[in-house]
C-alpha atoms as a PDB file:
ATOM      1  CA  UNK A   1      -4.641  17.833  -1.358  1.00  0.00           C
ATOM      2  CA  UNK A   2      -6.850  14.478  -0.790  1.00  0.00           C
ATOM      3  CA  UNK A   3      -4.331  12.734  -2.964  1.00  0.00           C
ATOM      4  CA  UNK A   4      -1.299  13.727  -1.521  1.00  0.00           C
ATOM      5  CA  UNK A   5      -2.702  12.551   1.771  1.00  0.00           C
ATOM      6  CA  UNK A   6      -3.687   9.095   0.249  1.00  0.00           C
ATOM      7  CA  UNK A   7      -0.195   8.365  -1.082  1.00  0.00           C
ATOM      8  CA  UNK A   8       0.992   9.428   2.561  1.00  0.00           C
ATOM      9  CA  UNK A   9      -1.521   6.655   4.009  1.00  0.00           C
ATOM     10  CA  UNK A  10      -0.756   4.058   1.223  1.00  0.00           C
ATOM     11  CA  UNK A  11       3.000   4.998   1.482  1.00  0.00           C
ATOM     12  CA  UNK A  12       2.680   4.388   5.291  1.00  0.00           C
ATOM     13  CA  UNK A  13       1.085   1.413   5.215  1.00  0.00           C
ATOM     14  CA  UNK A  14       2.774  -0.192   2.832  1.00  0.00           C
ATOM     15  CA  UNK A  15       6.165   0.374   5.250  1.00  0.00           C
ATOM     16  CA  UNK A  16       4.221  -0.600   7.791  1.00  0.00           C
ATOM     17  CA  UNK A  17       3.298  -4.019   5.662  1.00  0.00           C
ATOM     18  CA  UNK A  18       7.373  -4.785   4.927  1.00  0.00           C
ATOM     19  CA  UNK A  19       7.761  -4.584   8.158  1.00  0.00           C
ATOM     20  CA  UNK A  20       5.393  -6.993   9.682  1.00  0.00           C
ATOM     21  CA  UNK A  21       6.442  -9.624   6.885  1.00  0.00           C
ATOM     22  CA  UNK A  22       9.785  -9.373   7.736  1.00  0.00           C
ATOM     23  CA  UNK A  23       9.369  -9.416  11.573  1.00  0.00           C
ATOM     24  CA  UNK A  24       6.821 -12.461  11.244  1.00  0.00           C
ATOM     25  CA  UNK A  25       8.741 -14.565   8.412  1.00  0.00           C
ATOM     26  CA  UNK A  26       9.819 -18.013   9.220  1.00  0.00           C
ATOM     27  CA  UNK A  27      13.324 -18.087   7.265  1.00  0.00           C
ATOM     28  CA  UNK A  28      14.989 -15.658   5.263  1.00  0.00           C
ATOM     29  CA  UNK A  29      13.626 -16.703   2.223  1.00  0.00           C
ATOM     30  CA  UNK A  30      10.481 -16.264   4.124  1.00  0.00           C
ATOM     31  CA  UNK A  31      11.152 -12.976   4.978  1.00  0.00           C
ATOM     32  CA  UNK A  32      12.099 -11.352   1.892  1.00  0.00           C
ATOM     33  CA  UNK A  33       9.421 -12.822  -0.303  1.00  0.00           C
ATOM     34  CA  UNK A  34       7.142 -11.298   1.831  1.00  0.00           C
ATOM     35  CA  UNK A  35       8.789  -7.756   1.990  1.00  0.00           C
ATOM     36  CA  UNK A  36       9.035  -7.932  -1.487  1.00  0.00           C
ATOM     37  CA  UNK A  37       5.192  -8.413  -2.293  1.00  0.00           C
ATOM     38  CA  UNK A  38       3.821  -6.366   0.122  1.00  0.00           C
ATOM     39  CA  UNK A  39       6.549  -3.428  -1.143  1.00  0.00           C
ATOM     40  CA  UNK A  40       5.926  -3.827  -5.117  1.00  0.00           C
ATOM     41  CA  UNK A  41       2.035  -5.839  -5.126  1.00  0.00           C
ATOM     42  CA  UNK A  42      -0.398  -3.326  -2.449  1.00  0.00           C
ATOM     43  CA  UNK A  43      -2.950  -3.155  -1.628  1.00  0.00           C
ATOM     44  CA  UNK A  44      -3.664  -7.307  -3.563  1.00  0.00           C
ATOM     45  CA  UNK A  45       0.317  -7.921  -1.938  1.00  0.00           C
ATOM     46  CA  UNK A  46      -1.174  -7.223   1.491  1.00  0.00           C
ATOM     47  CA  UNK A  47      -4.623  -8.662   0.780  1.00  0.00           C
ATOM     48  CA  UNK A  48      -2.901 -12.005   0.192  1.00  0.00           C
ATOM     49  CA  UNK A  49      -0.463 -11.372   3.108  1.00  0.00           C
ATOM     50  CA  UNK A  50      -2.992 -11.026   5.900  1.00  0.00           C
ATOM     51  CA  UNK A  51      -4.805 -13.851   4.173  1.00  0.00           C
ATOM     52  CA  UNK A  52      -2.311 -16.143   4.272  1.00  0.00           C
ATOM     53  CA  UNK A  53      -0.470 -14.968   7.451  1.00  0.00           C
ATOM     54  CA  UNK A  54      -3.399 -13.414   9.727  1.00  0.00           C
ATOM     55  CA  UNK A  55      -1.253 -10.247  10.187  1.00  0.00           C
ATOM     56  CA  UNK A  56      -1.135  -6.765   9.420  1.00  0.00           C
ATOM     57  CA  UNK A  57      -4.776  -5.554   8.945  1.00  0.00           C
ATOM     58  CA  UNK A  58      -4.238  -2.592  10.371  1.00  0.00           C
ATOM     59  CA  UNK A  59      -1.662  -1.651   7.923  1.00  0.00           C
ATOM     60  CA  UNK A  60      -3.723  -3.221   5.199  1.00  0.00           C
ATOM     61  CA  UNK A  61      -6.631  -1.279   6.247  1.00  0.00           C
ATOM     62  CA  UNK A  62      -4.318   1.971   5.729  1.00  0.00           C
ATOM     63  CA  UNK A  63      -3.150   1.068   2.194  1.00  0.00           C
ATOM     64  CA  UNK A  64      -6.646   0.548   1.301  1.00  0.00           C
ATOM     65  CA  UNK A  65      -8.417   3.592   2.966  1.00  0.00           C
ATOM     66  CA  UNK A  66      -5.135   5.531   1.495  1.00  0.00           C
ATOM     67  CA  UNK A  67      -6.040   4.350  -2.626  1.00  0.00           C
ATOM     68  CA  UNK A  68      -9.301   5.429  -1.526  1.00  0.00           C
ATOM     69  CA  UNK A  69      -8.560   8.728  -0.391  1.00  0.00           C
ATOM     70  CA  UNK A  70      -6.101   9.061  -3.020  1.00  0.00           C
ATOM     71  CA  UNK A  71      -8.488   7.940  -6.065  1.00  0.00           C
ATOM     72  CA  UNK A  72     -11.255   9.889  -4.630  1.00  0.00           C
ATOM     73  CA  UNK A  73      -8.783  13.249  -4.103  1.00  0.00           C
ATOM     74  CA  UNK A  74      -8.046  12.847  -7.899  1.00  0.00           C
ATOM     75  CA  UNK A  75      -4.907  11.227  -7.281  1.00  0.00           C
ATOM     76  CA  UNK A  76      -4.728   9.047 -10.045  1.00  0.00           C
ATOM     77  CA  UNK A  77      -6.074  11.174 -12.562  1.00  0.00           C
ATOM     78  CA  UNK A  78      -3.729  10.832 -15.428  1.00  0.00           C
ATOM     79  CA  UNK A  79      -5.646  12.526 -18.002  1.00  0.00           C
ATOM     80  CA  UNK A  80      -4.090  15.740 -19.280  1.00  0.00           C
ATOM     81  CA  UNK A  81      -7.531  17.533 -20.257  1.00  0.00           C
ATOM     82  CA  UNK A  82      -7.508  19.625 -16.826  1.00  0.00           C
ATOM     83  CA  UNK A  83      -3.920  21.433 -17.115  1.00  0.00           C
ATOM     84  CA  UNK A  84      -3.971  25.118 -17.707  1.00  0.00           C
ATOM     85  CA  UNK A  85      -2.897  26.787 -21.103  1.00  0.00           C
ATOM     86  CA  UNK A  86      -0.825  29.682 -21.304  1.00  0.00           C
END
């Protein structure tokens, strides 16, 4: 259940992220450079992002407390030694 709710908060934040690029870009180019690292790079997309642009930590703080959540919920388990045998 814990990792179904962090994919919710990284999924959220991550939106959240796009959005703030794209509404704080410069130019086009700008714009979608941004979108497209904070969509395909989090939570180091939106590190770098609030770095470099001074925006978003709220969002940023989501994506991160969401891997958290989600790592610590199991999420990311990808071993297959758990799975019930019939």
């Amino acid at each position: 259940m814990l990792g179904i709710l962090g994919w919710v908060l990284v999924l959220v934040g991550t939106i959240w992220l796009v959005v703030t690029a794209v509404q704080t870009g410069a130019d086009t180019k700008d714009k979608v450079i941004w979108g497209l690292v904070n969509f395909f790079c989090q939570p180091l997309g939106g590190i770098i992002f609030y770095v470099m642009k001074k925006q978003g930590m709220i969002p940023l703080i989501l994506v991160i407390a969401g891997w958290i959540v989600m790592v610590v919920g199991g999420g990311m388990n990808f071993s297959m030694g758990n799975l019930p045998t019939n």
